[in-house]
C-alpha atoms as a PDB file:
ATOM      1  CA  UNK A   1     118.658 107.071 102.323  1.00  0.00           C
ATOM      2  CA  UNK A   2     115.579 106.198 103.830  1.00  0.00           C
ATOM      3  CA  UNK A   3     113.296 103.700 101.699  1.00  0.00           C
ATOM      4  CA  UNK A   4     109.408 104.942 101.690  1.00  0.00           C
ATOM      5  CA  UNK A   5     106.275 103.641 101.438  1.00  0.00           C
ATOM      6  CA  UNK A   6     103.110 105.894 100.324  1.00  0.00           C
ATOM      7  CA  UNK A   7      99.917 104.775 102.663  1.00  0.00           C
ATOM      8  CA  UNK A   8      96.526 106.092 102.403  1.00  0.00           C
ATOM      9  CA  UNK A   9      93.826 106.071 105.471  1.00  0.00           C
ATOM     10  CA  UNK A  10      90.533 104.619 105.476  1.00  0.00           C
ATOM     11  CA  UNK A  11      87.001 105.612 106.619  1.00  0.00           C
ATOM     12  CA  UNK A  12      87.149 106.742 110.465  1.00  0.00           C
ATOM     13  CA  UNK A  13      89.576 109.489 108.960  1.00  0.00           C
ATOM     14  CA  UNK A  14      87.003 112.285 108.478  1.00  0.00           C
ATOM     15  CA  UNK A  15      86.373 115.061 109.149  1.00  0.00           C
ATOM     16  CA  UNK A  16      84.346 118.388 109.117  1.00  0.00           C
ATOM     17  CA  UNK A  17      87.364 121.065 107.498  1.00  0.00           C
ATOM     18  CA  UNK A  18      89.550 118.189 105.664  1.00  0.00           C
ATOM     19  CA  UNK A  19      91.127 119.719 102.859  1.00  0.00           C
ATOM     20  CA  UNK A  20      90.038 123.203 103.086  1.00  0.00           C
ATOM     21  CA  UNK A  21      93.388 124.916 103.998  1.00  0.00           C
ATOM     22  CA  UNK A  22      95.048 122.840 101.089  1.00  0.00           C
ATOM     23  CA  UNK A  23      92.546 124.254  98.526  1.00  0.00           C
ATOM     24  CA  UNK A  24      92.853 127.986  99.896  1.00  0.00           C
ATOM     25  CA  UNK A  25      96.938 127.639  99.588  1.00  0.00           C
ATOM     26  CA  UNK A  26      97.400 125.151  96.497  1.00  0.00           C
ATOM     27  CA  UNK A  27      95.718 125.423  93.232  1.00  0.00           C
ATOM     28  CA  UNK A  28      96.157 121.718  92.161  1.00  0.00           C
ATOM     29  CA  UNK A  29      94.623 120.668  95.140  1.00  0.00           C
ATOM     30  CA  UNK A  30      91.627 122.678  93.740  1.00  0.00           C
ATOM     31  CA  UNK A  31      91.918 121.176  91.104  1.00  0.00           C
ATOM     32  CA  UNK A  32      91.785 117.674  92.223  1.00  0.00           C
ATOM     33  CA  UNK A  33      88.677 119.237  94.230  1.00  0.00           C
ATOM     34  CA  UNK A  34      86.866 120.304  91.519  1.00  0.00           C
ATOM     35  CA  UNK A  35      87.946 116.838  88.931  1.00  0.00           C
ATOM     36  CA  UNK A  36      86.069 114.736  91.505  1.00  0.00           C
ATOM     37  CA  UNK A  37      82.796 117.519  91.966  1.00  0.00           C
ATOM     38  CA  UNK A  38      82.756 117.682  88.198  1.00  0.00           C
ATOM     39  CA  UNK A  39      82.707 113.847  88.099  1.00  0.00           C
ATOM     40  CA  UNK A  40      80.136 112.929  90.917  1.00  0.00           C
ATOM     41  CA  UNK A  41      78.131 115.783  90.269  1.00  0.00           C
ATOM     42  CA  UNK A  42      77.685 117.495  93.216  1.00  0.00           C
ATOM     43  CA  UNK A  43      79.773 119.731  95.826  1.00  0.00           C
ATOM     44  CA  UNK A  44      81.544 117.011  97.370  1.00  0.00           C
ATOM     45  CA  UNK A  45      84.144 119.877  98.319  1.00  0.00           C
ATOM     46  CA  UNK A  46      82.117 121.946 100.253  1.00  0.00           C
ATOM     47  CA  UNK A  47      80.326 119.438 102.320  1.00  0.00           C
ATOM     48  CA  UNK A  48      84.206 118.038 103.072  1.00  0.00           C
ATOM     49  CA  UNK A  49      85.252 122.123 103.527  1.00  0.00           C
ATOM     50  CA  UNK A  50      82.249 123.421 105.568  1.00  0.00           C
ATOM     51  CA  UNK A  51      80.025 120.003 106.366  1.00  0.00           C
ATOM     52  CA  UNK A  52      77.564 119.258 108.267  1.00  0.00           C
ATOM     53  CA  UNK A  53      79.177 116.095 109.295  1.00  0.00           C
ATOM     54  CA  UNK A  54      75.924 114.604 109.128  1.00  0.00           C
ATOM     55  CA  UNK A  55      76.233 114.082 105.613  1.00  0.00           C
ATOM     56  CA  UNK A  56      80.089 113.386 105.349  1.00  0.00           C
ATOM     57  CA  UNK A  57      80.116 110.719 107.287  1.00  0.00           C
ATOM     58  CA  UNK A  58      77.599 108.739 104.703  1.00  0.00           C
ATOM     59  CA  UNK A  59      79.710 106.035 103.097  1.00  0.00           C
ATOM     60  CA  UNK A  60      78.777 106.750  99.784  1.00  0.00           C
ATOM     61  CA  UNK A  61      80.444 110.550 100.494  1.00  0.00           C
ATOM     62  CA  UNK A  62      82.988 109.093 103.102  1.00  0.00           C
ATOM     63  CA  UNK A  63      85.090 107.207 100.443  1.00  0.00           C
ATOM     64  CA  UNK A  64      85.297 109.233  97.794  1.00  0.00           C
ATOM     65  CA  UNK A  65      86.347 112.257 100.049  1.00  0.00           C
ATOM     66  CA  UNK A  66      88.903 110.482 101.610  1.00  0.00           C
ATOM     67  CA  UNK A  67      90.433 109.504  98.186  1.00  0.00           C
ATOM     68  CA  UNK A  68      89.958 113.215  97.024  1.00  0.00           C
ATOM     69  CA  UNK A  69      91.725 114.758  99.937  1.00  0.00           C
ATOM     70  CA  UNK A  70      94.816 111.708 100.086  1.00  0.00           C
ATOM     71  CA  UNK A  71      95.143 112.859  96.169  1.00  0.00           C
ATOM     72  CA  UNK A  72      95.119 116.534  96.734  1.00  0.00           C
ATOM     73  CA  UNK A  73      98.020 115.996  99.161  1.00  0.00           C
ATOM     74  CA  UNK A  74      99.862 113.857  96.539  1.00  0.00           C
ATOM     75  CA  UNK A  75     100.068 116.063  93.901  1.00  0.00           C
ATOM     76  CA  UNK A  76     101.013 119.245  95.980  1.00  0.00           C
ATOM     77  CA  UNK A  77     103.768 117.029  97.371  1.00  0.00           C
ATOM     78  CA  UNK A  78     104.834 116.346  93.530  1.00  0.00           C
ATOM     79  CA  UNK A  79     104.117 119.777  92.420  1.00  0.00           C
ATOM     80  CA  UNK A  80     106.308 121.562  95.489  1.00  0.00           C
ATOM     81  CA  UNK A  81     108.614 119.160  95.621  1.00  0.00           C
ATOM     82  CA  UNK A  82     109.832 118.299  91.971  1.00  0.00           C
ATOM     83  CA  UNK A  83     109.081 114.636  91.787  1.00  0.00           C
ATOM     84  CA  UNK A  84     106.862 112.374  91.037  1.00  0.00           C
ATOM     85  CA  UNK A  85     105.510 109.189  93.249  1.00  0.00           C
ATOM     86  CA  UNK A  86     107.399 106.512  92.141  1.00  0.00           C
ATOM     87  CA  UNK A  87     110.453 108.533  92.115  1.00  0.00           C
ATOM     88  CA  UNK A  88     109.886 108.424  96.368  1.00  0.00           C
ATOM     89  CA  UNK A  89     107.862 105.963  96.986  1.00  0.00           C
ATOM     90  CA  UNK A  90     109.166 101.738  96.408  1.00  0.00           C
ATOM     91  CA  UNK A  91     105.550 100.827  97.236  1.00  0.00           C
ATOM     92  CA  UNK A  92     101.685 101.734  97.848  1.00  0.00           C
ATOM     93  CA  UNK A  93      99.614 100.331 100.134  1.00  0.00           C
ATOM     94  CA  UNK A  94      95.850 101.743 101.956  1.00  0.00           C
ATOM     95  CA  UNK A  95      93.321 100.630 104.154  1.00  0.00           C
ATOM     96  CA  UNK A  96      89.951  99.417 103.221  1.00  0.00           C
ATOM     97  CA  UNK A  97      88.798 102.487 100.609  1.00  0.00           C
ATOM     98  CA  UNK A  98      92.311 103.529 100.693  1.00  0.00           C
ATOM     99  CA  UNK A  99      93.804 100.894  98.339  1.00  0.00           C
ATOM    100  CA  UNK A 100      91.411 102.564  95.863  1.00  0.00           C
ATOM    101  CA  UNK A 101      93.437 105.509  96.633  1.00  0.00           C
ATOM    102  CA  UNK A 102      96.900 103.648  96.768  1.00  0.00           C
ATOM    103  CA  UNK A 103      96.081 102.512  92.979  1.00  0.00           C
ATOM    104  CA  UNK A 104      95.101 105.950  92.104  1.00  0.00           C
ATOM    105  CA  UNK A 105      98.743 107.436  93.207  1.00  0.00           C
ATOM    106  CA  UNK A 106     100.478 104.403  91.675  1.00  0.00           C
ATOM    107  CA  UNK A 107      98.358 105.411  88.127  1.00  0.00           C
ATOM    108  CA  UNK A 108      96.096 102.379  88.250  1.00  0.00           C
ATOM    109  CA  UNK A 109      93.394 104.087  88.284  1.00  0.00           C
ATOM    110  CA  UNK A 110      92.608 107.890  87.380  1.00  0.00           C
ATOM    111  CA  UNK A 111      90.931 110.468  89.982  1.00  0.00           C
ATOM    112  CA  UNK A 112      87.707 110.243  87.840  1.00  0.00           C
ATOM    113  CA  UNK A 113      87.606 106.223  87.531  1.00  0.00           C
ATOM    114  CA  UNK A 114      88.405 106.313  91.497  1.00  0.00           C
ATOM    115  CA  UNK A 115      85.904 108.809  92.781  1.00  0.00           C
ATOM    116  CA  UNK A 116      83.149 107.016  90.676  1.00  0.00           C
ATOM    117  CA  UNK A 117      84.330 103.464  91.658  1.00  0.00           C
ATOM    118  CA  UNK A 118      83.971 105.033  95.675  1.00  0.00           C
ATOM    119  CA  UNK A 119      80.532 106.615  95.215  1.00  0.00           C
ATOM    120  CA  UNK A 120      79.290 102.970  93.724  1.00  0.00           C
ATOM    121  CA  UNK A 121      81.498 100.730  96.596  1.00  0.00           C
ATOM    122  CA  UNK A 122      79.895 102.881  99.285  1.00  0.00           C
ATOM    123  CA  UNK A 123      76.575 103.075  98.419  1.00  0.00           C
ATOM    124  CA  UNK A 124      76.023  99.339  97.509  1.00  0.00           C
ATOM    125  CA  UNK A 125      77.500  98.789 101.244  1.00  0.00           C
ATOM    126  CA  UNK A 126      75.045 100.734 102.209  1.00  0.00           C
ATOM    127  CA  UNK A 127      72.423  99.040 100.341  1.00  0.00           C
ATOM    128  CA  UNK A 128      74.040  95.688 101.161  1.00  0.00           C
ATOM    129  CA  UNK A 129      72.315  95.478 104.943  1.00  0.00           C
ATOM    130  CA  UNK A 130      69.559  97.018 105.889  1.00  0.00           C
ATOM    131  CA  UNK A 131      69.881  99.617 109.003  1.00  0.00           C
ATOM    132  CA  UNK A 132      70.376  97.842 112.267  1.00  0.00           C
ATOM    133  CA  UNK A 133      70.759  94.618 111.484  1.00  0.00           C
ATOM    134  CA  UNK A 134      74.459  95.200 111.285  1.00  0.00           C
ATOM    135  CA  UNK A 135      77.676  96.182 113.504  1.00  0.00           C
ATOM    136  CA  UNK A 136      80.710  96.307 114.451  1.00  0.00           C
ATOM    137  CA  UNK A 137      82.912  96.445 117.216  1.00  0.00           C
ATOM    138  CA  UNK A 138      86.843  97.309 118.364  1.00  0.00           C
ATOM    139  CA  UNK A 139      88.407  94.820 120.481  1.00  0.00           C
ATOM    140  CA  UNK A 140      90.991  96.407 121.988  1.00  0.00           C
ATOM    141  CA  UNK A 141      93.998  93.987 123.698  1.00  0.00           C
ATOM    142  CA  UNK A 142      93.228  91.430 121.817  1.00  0.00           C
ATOM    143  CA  UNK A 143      95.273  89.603 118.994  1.00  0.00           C
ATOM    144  CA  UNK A 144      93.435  87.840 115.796  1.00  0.00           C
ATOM    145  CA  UNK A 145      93.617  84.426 117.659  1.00  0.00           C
ATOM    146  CA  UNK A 146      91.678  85.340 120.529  1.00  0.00           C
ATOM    147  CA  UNK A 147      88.969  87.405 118.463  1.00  0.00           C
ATOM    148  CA  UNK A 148      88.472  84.360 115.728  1.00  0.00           C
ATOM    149  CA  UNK A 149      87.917  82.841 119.428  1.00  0.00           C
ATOM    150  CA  UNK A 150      85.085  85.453 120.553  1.00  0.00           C
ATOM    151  CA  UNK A 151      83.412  85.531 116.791  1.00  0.00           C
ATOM    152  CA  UNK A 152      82.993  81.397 116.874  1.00  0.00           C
ATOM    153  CA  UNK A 153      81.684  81.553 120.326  1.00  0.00           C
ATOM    154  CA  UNK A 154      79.315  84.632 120.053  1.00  0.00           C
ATOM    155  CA  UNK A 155      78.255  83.008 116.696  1.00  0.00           C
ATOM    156  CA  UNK A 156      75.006  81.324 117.494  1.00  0.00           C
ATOM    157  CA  UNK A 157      73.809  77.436 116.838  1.00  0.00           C
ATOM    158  CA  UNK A 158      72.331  77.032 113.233  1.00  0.00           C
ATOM    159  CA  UNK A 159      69.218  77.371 112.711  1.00  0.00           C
ATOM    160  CA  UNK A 160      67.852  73.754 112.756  1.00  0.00           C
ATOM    161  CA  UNK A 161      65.877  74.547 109.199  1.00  0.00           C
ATOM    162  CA  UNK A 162      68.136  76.651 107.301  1.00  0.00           C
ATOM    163  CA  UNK A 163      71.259  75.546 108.817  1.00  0.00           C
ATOM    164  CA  UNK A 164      73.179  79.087 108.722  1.00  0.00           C
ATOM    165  CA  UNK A 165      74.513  80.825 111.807  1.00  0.00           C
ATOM    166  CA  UNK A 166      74.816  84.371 112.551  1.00  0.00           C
ATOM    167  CA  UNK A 167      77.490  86.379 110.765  1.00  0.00           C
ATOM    168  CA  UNK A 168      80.617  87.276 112.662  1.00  0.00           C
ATOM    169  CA  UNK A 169      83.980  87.381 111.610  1.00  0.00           C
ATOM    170  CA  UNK A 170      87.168  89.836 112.075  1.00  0.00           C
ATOM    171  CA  UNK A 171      87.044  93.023 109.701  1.00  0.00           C
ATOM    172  CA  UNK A 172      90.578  94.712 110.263  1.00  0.00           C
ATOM    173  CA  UNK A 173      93.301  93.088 111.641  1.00  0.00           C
ATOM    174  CA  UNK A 174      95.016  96.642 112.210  1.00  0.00           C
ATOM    175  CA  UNK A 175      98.289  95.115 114.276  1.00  0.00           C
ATOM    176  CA  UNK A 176      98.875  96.816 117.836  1.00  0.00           C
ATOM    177  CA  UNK A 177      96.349  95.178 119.561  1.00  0.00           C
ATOM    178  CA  UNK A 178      93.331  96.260 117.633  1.00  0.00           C
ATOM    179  CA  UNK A 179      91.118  93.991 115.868  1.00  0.00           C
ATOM    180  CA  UNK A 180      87.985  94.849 114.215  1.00  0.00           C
ATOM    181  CA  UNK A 181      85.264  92.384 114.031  1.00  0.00           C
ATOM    182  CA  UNK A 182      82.304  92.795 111.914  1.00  0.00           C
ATOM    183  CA  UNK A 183      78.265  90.795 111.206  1.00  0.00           C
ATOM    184  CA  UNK A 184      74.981  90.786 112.607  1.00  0.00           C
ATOM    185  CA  UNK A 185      74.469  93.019 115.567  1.00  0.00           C
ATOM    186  CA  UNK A 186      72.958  90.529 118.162  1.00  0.00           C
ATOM    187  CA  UNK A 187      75.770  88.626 117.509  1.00  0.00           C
ATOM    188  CA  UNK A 188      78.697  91.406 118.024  1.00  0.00           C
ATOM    189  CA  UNK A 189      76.184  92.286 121.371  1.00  0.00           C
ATOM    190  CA  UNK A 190      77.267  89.097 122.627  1.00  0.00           C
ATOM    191  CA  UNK A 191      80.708  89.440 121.319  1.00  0.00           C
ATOM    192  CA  UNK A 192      81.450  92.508 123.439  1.00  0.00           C
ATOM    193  CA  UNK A 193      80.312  90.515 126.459  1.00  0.00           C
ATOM    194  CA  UNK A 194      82.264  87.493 125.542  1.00  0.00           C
ATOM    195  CA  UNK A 195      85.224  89.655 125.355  1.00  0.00           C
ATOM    196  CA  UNK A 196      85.031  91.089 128.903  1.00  0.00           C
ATOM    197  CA  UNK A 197      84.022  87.828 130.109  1.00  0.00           C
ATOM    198  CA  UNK A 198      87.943  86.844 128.797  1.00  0.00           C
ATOM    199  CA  UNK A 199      89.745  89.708 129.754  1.00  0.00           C
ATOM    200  CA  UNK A 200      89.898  91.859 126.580  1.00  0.00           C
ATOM    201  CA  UNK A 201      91.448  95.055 127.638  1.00  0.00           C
ATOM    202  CA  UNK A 202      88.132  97.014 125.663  1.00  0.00           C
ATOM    203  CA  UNK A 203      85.094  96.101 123.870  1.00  0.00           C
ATOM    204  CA  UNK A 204      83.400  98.842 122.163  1.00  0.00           C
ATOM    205  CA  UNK A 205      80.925  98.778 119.312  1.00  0.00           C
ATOM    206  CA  UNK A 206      81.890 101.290 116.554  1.00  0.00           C
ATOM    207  CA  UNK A 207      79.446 104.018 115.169  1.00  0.00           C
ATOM    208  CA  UNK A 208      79.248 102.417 111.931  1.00  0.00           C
ATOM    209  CA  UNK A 209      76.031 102.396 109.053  1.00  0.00           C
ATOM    210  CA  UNK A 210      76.712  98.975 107.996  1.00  0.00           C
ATOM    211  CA  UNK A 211      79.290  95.569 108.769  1.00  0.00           C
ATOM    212  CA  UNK A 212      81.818  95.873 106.380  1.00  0.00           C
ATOM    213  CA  UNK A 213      84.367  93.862 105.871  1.00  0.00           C
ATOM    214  CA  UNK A 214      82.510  90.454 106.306  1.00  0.00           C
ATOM    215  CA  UNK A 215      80.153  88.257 104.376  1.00  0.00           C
ATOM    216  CA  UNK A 216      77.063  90.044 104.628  1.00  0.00           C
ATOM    217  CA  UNK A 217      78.919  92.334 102.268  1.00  0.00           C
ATOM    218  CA  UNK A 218      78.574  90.035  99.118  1.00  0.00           C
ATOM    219  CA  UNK A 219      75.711  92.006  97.568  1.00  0.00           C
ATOM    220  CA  UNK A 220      78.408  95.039  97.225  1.00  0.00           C
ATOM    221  CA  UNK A 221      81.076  92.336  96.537  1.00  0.00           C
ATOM    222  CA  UNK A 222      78.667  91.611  93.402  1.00  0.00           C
ATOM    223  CA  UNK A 223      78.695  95.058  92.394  1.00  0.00           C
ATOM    224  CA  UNK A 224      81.906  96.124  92.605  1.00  0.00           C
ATOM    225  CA  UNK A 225      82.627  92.920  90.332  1.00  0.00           C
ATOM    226  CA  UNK A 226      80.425  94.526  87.718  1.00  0.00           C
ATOM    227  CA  UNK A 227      82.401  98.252  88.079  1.00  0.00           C
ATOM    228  CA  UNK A 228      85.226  96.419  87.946  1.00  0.00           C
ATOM    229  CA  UNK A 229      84.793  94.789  84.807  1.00  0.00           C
ATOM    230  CA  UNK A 230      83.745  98.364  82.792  1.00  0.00           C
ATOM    231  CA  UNK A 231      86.507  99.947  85.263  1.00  0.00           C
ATOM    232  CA  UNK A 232      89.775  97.499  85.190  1.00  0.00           C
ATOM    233  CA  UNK A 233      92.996  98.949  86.943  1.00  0.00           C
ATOM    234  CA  UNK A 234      95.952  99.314  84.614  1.00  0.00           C
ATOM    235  CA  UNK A 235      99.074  98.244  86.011  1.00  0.00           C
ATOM    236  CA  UNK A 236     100.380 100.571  88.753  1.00  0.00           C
ATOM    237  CA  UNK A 237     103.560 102.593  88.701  1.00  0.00           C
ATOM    238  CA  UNK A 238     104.736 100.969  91.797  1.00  0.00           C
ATOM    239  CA  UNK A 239     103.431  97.722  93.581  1.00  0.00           C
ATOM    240  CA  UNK A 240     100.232  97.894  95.822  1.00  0.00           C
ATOM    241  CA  UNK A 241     100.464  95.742  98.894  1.00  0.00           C
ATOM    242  CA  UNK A 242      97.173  94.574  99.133  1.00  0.00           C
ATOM    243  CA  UNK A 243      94.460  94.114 102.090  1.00  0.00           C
ATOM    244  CA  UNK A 244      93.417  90.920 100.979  1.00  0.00           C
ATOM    245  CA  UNK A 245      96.902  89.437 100.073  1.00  0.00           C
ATOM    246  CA  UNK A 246      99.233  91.370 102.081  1.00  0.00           C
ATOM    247  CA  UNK A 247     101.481  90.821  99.354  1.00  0.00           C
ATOM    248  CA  UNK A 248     103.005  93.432  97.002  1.00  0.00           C
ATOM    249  CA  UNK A 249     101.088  93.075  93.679  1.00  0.00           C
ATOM    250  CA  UNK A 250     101.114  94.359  90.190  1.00  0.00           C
ATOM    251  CA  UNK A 251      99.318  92.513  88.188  1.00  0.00           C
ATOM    252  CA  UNK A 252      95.838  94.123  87.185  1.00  0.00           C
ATOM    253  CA  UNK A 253      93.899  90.993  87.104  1.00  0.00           C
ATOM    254  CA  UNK A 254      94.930  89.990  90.519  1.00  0.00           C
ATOM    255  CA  UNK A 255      94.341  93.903  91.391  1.00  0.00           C
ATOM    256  CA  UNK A 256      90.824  93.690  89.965  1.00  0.00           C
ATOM    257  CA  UNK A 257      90.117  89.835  91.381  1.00  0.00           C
ATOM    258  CA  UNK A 258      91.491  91.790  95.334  1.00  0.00           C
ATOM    259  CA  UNK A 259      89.508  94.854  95.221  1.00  0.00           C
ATOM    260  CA  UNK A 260      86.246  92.497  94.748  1.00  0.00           C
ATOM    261  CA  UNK A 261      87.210  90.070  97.678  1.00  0.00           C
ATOM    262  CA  UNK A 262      88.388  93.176  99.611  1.00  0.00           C
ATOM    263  CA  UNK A 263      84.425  93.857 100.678  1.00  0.00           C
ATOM    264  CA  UNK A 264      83.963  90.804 102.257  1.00  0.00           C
ATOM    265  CA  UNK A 265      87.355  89.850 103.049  1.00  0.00           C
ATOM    266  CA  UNK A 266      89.614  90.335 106.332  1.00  0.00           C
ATOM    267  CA  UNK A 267      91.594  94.077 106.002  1.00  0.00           C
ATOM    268  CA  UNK A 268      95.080  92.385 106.941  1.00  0.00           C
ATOM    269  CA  UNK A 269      96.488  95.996 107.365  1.00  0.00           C
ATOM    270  CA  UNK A 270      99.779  94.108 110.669  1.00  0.00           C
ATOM    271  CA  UNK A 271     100.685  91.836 107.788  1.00  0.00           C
ATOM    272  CA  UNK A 272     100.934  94.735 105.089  1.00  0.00           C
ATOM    273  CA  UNK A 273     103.248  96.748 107.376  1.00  0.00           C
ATOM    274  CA  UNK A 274     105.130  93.707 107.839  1.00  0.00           C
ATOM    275  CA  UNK A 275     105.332  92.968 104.302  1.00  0.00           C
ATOM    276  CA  UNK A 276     106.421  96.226 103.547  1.00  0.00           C
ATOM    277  CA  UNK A 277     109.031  96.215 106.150  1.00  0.00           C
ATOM    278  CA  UNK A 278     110.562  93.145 104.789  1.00  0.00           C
ATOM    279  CA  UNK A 279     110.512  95.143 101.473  1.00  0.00           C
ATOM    280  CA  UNK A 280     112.991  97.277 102.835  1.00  0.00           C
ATOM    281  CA  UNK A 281     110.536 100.639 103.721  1.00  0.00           C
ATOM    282  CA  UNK A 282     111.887 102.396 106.564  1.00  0.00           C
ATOM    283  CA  UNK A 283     109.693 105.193 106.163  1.00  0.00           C
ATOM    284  CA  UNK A 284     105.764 105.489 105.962  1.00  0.00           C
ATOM    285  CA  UNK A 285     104.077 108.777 104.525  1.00  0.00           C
ATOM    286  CA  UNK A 286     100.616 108.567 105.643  1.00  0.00           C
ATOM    287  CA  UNK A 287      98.884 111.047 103.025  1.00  0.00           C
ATOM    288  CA  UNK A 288      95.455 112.616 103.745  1.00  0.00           C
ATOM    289  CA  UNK A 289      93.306 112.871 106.787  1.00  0.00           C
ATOM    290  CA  UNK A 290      93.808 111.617 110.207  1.00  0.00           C
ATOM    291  CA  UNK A 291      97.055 110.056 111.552  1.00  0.00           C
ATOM    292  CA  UNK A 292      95.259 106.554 112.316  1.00  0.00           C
ATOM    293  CA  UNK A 293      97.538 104.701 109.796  1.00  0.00           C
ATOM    294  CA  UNK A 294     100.785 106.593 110.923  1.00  0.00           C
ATOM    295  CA  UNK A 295      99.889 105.594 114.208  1.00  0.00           C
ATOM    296  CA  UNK A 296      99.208 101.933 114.183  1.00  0.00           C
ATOM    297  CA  UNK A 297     102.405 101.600 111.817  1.00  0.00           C
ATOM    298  CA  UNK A 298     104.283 103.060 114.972  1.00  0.00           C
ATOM    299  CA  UNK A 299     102.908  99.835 117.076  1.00  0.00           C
ATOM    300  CA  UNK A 300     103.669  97.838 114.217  1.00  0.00           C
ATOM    301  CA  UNK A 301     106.647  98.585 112.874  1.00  0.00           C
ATOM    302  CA  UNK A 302     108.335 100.764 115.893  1.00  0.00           C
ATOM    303  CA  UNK A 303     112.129 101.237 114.364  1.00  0.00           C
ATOM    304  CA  UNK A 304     110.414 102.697 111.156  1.00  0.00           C
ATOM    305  CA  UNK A 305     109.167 106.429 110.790  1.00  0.00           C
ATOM    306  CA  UNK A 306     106.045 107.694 110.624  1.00  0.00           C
ATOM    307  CA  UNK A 307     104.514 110.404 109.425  1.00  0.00           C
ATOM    308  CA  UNK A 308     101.175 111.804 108.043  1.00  0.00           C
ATOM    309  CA  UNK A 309     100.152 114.830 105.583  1.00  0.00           C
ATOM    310  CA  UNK A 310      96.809 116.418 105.781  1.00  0.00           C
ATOM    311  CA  UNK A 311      97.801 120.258 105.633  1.00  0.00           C
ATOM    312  CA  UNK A 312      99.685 122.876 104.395  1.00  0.00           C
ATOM    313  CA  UNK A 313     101.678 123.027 107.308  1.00  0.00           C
ATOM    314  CA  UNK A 314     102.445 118.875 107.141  1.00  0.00           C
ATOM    315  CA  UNK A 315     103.420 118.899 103.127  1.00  0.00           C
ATOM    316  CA  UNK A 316     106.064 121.611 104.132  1.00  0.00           C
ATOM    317  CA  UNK A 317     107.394 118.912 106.920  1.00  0.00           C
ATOM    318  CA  UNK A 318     107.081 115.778 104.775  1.00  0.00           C
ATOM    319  CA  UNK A 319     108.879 117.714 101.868  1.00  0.00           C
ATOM    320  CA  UNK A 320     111.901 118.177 104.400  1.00  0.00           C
ATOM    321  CA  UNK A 321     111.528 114.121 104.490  1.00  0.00           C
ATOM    322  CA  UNK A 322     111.370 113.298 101.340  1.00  0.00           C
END
């Protein structure tokens, strides 16, 4: 019997139309639609459903449609096919916003406590750099080594008063020959250079609103400390295999102590497929939008399966799977 792990996608996963067949054909995926509408306060449902994509790509909408949509899939999976998560699933795991999403399907967290936590992660990113000042940018062909390598040498001396250099650091270690790297812009400008200059396959900055993932994120860091504390995680159903760890964990005072070092902290999303390979997963179920995590588990892990569940069409398949 295969051994499966539940995995939920991140932002870069959006898009205009996501979840719209799923509410026309399954009324608790309406219903998980209209829980997190009711509980932000506004038609986050439409502007997934009909856009303008303007507006859904905003982090502070982003994350908490991405959760909505992975958790509409979920429970039409449960509801069609008889079971309940932890009854298929030996572990959790999701990248960046999608841990939030993990904990949600492992009972952690509620929709409600999830969607708010979301709206208040992504807008204090937002607020955490002003416009421009931030960046970030995919090398492509390169390994974590070699882009530690580019951030310390695109970095620039410290200033002779203050002492502080430039921001730069890897953001998502995402296995396959993808790293992420995230800080100020002038300094992943010269990154991308510096990465030609060595023979990096492809350096390409990312159409991002703000550099997540790295120190300049401590002002959100701050504030998801302080959601945290009014919003603590129970202990989930099934373990989480976290960014920041890439460990399985189930403790909700390491979960809560994580998710606050997740905003400024490396996403370590190679080591959590490894992880959850040596757990004994043979099978990833990538639920929600997108097939980016499905995809780089397929570099990662290439005797496991893969597959992802945005659609009608998909829960049908991944119901023959499971």
């Amino acid at each position: 019997m295969p051994v499966h792990a539940f995995i939920f996608p991140g932002q870069g996963s959006q898009a205009v139309g996501m979840g719209r067949d799923l509410a026309a054909a399954f009324a608790v995926a309406r219903e998980v639609f209209e829980e997190v509408d009711e509980t932000l306060r506004q038609k986050l449902s439409k502007l997934m459903f009909e856009g303008p994509g303007e507006d859904l790509i905003l982090t502070e909408n982003t994350q908490p449609a991405l959760m909505a949509h992975s958790m509409a899939v979920l429970r039409v999976l449960e509801k069609e096919g008889g079971f309940s998560l932890r009854q298929k699933a030996v572990v959790v795991a999701g990248h960046s916003l999608g841990e939030y999403t993990a904990l949600a399907a492992a009972g952690a967290f509620s929709i409600t406590d999830a969607a708010r936590l979301l709206k208040l992660r992504g807008q204090a990113m937002q607020k955490a750099v002003p416009a421009g000042e931030g960046g970030m940018a995919a090398l492509i062909g390169a390994d974590m080594d070699q882009a530690r390598a580019i951030c310390e040498a695109a970095a620039p001396v410290p200033d002779s008063e203050t002492n502080e250099r430039q921001v730069i650091e890897p953001a998502n270690d995402n296995g396959g020959g993808q790293v992420v790297i995230s800080g100020h812009a002038a300094a992943i400008d010269r990154a991308i250079e510096i990465a030609k200059e060595k023979g990096v396959r492809r350096a390409l900055k990312l159409p991002v609103s703000a550099p997540f993932h790295c120190a300049l994120m401590a002002p959100a860091a701050a504030a998801m400390a302080e959601a945290l504390e009014r919003t603590a995680p129970r202990a989930p159903l099934v373990p989480v295999v976290a960014n920041v760890s890439a460990a399985k964990e189930t403790d909700p005072a390491t979960i809560r102590d994580l998710l606050v070092r997740q905003v400024t902290a490396t996403v370590r999303w190679r080591e959590c497929v490894q992880a959850m390979t040596a757990l004994g997963v043979d099978s990833f179920v990538e639920l929600g939008a997108g097939k980016v995590l499905s995809g780089l588990v397929k570099r990662i892990a290439p005797d496991a399966a893969a597959i992802s569940a945005a659609t009608p069409a998909d829960v049908e398949a991944a119901l023959k799977t499971l």
